[in-house]
PDB file of N, CA and C in Angstrom:
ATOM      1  N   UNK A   1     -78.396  53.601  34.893  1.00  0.00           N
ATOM      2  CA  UNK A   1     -79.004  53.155  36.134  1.00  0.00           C
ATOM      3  C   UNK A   1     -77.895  52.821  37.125  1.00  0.00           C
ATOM      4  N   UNK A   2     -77.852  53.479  38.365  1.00  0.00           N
ATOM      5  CA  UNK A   2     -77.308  53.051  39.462  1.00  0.00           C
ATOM      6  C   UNK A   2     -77.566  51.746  40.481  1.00  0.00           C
ATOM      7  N   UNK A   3     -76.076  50.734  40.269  1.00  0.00           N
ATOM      8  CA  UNK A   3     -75.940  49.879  41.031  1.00  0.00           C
ATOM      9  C   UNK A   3     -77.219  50.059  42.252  1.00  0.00           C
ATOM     10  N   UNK A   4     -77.677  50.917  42.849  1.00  0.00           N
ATOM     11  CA  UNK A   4     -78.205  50.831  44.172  1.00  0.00           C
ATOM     12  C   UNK A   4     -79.685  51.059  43.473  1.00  0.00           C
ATOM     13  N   UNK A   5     -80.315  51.064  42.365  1.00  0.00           N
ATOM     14  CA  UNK A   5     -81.536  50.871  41.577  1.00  0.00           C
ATOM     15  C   UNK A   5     -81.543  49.620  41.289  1.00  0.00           C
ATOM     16  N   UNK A   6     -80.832  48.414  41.296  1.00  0.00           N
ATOM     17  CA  UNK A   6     -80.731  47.490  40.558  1.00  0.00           C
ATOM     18  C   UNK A   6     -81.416  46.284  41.280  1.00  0.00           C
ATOM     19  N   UNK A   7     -82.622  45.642  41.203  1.00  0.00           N
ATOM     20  CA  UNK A   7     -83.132  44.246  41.783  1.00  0.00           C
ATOM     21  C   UNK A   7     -82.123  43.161  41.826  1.00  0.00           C
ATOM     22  N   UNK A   8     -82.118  42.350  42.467  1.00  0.00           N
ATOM     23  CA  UNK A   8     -81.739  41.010  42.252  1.00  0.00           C
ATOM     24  C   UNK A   8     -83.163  40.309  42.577  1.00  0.00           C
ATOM     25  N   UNK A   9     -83.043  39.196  41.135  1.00  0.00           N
ATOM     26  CA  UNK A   9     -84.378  38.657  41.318  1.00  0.00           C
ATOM     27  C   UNK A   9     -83.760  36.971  41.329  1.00  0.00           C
ATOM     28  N   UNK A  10     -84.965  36.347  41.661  1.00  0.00           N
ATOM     29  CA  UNK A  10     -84.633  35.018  41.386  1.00  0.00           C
ATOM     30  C   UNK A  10     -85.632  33.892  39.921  1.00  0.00           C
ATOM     31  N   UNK A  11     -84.436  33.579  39.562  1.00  0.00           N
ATOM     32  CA  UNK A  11     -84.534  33.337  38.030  1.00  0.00           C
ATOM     33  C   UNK A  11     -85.059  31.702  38.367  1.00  0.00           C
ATOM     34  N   UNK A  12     -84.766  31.003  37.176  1.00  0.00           N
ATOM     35  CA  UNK A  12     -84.736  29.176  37.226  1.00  0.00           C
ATOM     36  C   UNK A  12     -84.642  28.530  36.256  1.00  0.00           C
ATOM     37  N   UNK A  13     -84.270  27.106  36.053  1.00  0.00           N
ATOM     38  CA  UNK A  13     -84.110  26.410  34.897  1.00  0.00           C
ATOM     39  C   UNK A  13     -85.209  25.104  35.309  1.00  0.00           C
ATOM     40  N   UNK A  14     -86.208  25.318  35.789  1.00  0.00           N
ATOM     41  CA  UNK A  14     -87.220  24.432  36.100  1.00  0.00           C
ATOM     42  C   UNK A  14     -88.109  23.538  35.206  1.00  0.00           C
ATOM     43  N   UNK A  15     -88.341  24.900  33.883  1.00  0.00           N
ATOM     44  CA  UNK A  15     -88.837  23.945  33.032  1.00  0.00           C
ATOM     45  C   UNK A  15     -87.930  23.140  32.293  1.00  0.00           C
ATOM     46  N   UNK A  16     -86.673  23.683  32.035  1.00  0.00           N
ATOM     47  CA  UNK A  16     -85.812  22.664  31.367  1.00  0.00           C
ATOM     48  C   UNK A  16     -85.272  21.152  32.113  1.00  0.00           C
ATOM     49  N   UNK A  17     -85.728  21.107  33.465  1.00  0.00           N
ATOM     50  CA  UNK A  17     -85.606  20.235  34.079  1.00  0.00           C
ATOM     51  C   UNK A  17     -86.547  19.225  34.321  1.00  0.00           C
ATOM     52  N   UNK A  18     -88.033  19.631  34.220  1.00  0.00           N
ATOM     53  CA  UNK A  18     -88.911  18.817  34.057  1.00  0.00           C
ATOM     54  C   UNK A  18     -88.202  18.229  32.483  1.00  0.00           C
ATOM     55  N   UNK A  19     -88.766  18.826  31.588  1.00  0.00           N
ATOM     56  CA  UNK A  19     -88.016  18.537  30.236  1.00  0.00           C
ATOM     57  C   UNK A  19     -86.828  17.196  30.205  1.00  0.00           C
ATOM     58  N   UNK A  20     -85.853  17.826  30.862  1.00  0.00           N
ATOM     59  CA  UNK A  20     -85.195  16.579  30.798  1.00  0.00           C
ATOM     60  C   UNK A  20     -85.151  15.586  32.010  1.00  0.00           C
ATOM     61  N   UNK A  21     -86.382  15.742  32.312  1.00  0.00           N
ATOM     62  CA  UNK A  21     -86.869  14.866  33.048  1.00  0.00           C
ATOM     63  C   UNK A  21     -87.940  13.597  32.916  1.00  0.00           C
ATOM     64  N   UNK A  22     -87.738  13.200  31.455  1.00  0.00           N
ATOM     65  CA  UNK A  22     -88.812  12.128  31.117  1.00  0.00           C
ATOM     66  C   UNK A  22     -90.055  13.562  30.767  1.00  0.00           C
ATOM     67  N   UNK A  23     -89.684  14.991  30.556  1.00  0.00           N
ATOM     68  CA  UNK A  23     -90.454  15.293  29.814  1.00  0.00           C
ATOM     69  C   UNK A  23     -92.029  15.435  30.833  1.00  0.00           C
ATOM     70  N   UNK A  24     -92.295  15.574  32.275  1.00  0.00           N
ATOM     71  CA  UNK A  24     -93.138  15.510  33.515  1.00  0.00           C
ATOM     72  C   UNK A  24     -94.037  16.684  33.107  1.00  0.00           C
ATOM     73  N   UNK A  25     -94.972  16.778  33.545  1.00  0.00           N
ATOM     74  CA  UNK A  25     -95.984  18.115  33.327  1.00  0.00           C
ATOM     75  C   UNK A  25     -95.737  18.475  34.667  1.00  0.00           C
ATOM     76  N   UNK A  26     -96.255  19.936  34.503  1.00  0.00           N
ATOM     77  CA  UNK A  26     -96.438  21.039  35.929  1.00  0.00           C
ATOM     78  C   UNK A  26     -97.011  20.277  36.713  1.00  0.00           C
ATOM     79  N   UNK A  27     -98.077  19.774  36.450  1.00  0.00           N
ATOM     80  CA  UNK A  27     -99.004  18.579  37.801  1.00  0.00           C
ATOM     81  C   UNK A  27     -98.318  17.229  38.276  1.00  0.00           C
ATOM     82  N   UNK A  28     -97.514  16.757  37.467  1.00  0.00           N
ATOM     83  CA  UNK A  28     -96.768  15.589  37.777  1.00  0.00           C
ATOM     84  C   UNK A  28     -95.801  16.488  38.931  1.00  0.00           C
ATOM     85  N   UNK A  29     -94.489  17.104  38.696  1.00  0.00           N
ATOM     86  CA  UNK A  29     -94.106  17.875  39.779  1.00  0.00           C
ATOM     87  C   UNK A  29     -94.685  18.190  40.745  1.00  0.00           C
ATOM     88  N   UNK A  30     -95.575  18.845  40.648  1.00  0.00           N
ATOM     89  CA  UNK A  30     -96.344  19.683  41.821  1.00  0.00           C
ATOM     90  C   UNK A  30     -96.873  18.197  42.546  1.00  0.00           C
ATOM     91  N   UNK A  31     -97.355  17.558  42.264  1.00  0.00           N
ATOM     92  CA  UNK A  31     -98.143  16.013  42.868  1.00  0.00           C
ATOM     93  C   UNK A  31     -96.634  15.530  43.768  1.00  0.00           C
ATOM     94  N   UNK A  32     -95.278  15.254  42.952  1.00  0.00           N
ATOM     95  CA  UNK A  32     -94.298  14.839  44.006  1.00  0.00           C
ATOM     96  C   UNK A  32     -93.563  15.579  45.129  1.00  0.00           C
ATOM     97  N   UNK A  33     -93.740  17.017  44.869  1.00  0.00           N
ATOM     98  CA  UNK A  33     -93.335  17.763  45.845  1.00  0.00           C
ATOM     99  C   UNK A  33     -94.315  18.359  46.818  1.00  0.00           C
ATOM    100  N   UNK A  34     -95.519  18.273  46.385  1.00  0.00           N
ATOM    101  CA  UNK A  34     -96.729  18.230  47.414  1.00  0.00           C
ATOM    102  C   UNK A  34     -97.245  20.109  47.386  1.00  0.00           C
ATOM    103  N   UNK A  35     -97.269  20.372  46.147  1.00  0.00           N
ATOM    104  CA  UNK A  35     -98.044  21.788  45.973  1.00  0.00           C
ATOM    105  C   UNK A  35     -98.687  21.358  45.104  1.00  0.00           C
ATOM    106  N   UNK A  36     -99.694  22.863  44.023  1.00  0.00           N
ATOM    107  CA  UNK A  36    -100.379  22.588  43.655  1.00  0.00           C
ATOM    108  C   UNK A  36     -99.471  22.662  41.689  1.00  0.00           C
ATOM    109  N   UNK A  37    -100.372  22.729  40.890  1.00  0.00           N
ATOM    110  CA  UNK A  37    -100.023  23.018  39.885  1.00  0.00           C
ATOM    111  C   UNK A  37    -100.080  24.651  39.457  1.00  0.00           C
ATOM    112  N   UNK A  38    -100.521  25.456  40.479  1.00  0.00           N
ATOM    113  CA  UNK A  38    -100.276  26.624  39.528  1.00  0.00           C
ATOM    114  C   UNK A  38     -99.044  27.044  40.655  1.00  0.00           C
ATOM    115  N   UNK A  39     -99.058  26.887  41.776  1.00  0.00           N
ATOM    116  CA  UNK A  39     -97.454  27.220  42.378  1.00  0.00           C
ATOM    117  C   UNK A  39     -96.465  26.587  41.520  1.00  0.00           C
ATOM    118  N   UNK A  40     -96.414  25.387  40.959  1.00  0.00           N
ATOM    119  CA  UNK A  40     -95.138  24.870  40.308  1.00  0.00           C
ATOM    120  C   UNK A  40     -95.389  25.989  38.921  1.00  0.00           C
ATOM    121  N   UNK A  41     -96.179  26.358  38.071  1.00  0.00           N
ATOM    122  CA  UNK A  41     -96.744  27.152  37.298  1.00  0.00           C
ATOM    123  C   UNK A  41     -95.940  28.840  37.368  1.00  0.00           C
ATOM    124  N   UNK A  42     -96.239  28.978  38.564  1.00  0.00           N
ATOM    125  CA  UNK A  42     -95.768  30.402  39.054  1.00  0.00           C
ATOM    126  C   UNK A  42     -94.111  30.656  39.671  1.00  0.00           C
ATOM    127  N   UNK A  43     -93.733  29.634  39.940  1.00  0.00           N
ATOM    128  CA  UNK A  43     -92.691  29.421  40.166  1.00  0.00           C
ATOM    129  C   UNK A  43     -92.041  29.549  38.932  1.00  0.00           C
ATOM    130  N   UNK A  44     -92.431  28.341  37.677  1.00  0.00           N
ATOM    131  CA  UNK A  44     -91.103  28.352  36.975  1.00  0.00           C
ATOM    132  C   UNK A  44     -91.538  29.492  35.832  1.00  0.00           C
ATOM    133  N   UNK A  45     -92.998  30.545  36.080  1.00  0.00           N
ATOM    134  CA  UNK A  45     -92.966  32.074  35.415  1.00  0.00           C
ATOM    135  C   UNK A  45     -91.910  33.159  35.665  1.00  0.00           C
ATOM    136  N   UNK A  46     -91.698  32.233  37.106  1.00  0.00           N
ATOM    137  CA  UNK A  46     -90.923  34.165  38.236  1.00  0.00           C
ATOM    138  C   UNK A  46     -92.190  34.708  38.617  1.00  0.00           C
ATOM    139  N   UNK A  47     -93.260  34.342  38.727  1.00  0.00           N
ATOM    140  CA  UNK A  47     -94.053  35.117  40.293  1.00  0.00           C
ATOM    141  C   UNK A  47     -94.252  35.022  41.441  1.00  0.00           C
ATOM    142  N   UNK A  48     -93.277  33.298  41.515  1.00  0.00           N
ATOM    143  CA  UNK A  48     -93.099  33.277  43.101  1.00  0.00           C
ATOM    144  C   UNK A  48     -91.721  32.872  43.466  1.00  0.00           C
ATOM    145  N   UNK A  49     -91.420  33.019  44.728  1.00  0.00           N
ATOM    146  CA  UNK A  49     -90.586  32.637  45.165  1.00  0.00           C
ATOM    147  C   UNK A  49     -90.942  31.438  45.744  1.00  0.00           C
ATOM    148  N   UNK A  50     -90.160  30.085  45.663  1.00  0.00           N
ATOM    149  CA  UNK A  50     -90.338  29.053  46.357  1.00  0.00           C
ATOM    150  C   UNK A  50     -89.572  29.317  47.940  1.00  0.00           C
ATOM    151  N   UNK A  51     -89.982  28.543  49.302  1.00  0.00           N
ATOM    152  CA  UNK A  51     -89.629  28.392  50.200  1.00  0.00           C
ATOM    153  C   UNK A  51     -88.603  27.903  49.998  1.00  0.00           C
ATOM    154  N   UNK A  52     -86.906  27.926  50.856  1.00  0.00           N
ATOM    155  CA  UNK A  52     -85.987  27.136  51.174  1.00  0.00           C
ATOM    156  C   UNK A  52     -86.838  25.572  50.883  1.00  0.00           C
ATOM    157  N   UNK A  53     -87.287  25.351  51.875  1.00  0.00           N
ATOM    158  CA  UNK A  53     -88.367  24.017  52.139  1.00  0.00           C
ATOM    159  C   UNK A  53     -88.266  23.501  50.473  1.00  0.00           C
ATOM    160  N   UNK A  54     -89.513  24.036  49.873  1.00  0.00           N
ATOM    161  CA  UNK A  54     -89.790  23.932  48.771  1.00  0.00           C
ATOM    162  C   UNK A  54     -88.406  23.640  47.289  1.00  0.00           C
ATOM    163  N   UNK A  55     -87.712  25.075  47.551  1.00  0.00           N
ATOM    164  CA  UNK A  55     -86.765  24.753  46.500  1.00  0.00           C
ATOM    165  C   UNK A  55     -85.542  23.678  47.137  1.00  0.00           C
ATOM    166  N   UNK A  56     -85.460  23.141  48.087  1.00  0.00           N
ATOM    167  CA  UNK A  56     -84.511  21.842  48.368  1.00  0.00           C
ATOM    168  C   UNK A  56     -85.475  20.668  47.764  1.00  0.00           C
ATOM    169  N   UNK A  57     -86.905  20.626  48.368  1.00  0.00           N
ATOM    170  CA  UNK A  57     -88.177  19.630  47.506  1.00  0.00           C
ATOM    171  C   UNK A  57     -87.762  19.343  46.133  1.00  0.00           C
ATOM    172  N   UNK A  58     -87.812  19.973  45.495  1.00  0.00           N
ATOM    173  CA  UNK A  58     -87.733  20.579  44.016  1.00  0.00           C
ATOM    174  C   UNK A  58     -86.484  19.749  43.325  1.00  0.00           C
ATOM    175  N   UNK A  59     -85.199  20.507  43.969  1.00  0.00           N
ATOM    176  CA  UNK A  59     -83.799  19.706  43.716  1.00  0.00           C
ATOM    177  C   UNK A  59     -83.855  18.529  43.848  1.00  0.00           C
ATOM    178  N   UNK A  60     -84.247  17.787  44.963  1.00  0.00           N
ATOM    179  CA  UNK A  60     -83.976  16.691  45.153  1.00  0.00           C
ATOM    180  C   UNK A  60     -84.803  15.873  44.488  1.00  0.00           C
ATOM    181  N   UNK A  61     -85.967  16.163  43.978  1.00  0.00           N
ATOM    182  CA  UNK A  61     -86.543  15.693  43.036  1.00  0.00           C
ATOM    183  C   UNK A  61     -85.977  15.314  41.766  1.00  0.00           C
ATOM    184  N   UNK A  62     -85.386  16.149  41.401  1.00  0.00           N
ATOM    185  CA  UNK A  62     -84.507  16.141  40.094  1.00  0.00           C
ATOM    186  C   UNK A  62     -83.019  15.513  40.354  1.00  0.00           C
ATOM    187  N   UNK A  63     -82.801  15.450  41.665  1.00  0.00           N
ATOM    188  CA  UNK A  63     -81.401  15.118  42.167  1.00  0.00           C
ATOM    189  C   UNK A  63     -79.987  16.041  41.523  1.00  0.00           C
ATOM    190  N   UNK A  64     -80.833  17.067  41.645  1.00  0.00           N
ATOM    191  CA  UNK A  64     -79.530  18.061  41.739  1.00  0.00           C
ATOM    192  C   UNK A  64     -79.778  19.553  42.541  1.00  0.00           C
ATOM    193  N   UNK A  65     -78.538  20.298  42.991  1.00  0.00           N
ATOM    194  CA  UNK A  65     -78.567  21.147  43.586  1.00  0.00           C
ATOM    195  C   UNK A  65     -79.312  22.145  43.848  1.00  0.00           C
ATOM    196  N   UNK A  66     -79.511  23.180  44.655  1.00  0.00           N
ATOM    197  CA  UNK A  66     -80.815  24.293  44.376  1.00  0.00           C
ATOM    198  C   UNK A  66     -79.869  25.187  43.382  1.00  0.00           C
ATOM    199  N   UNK A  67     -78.770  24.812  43.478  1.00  0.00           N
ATOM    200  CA  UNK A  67     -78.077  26.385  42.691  1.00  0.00           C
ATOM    201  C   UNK A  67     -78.282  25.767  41.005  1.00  0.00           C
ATOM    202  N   UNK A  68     -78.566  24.639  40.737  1.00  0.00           N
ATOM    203  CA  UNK A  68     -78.789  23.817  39.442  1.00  0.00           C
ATOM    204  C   UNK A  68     -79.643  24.139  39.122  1.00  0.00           C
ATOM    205  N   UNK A  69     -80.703  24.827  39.557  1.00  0.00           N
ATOM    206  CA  UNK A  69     -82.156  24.802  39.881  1.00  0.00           C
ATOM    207  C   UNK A  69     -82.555  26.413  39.685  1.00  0.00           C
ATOM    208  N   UNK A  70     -81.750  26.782  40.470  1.00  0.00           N
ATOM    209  CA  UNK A  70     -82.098  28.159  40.727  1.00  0.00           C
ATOM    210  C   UNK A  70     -81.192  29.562  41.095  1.00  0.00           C
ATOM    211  N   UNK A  71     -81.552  30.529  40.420  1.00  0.00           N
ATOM    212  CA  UNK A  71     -80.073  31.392  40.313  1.00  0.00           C
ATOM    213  C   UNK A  71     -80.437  32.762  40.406  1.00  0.00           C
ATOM    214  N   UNK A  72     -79.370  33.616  40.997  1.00  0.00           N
ATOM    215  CA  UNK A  72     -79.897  34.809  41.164  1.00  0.00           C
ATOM    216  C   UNK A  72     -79.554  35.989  39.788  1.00  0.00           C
ATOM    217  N   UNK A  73     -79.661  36.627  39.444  1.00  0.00           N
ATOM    218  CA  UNK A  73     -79.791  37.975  38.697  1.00  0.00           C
ATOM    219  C   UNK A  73     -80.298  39.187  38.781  1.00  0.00           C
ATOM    220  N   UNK A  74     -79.647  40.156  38.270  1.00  0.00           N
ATOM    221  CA  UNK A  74     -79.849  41.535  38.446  1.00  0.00           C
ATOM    222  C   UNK A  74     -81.041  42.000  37.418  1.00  0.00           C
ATOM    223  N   UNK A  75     -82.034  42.848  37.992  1.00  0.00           N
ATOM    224  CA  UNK A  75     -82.739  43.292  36.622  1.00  0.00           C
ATOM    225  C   UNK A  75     -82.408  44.724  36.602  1.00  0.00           C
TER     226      UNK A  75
END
């Protein structure tokens, strides 16, 4: 496969962050950053992309970076 076939997608470590986060459910998140539970849901699947907006929400929730959070890759 040629470099110029290649996606860059956007990946995440979201659930491992709820996780070590006192361990929070999808609805606890979604309730402090002000979406619902299947966007936080779909988000940390890879079927959505969060907004700038949203993935700074997200970080700072957890109090760490978006790049802590969220990362790019090739498929």
């Amino acid at each position: 496969m040629s470099s110029t076939n290649k996606q860059i997608k956007l990946g995440n470590n979201l659930r491992r962050c709820r996780f070590e986060h006192n361990e929070i459910s999808q609805q606890e998140l979604a309730n402090a950053v002000g979406v619902t539970r299947l966007t936080t849901h779909s988000i940390e699947a890879g079927k959505f992309n969060p907004s700038v907006s949203l993935a700074l929400k997200i970080a700072k929730f957890f109090n760490k970076t978006v790049e802590e959070i969220f990362y790019l890759y090739e498929e």
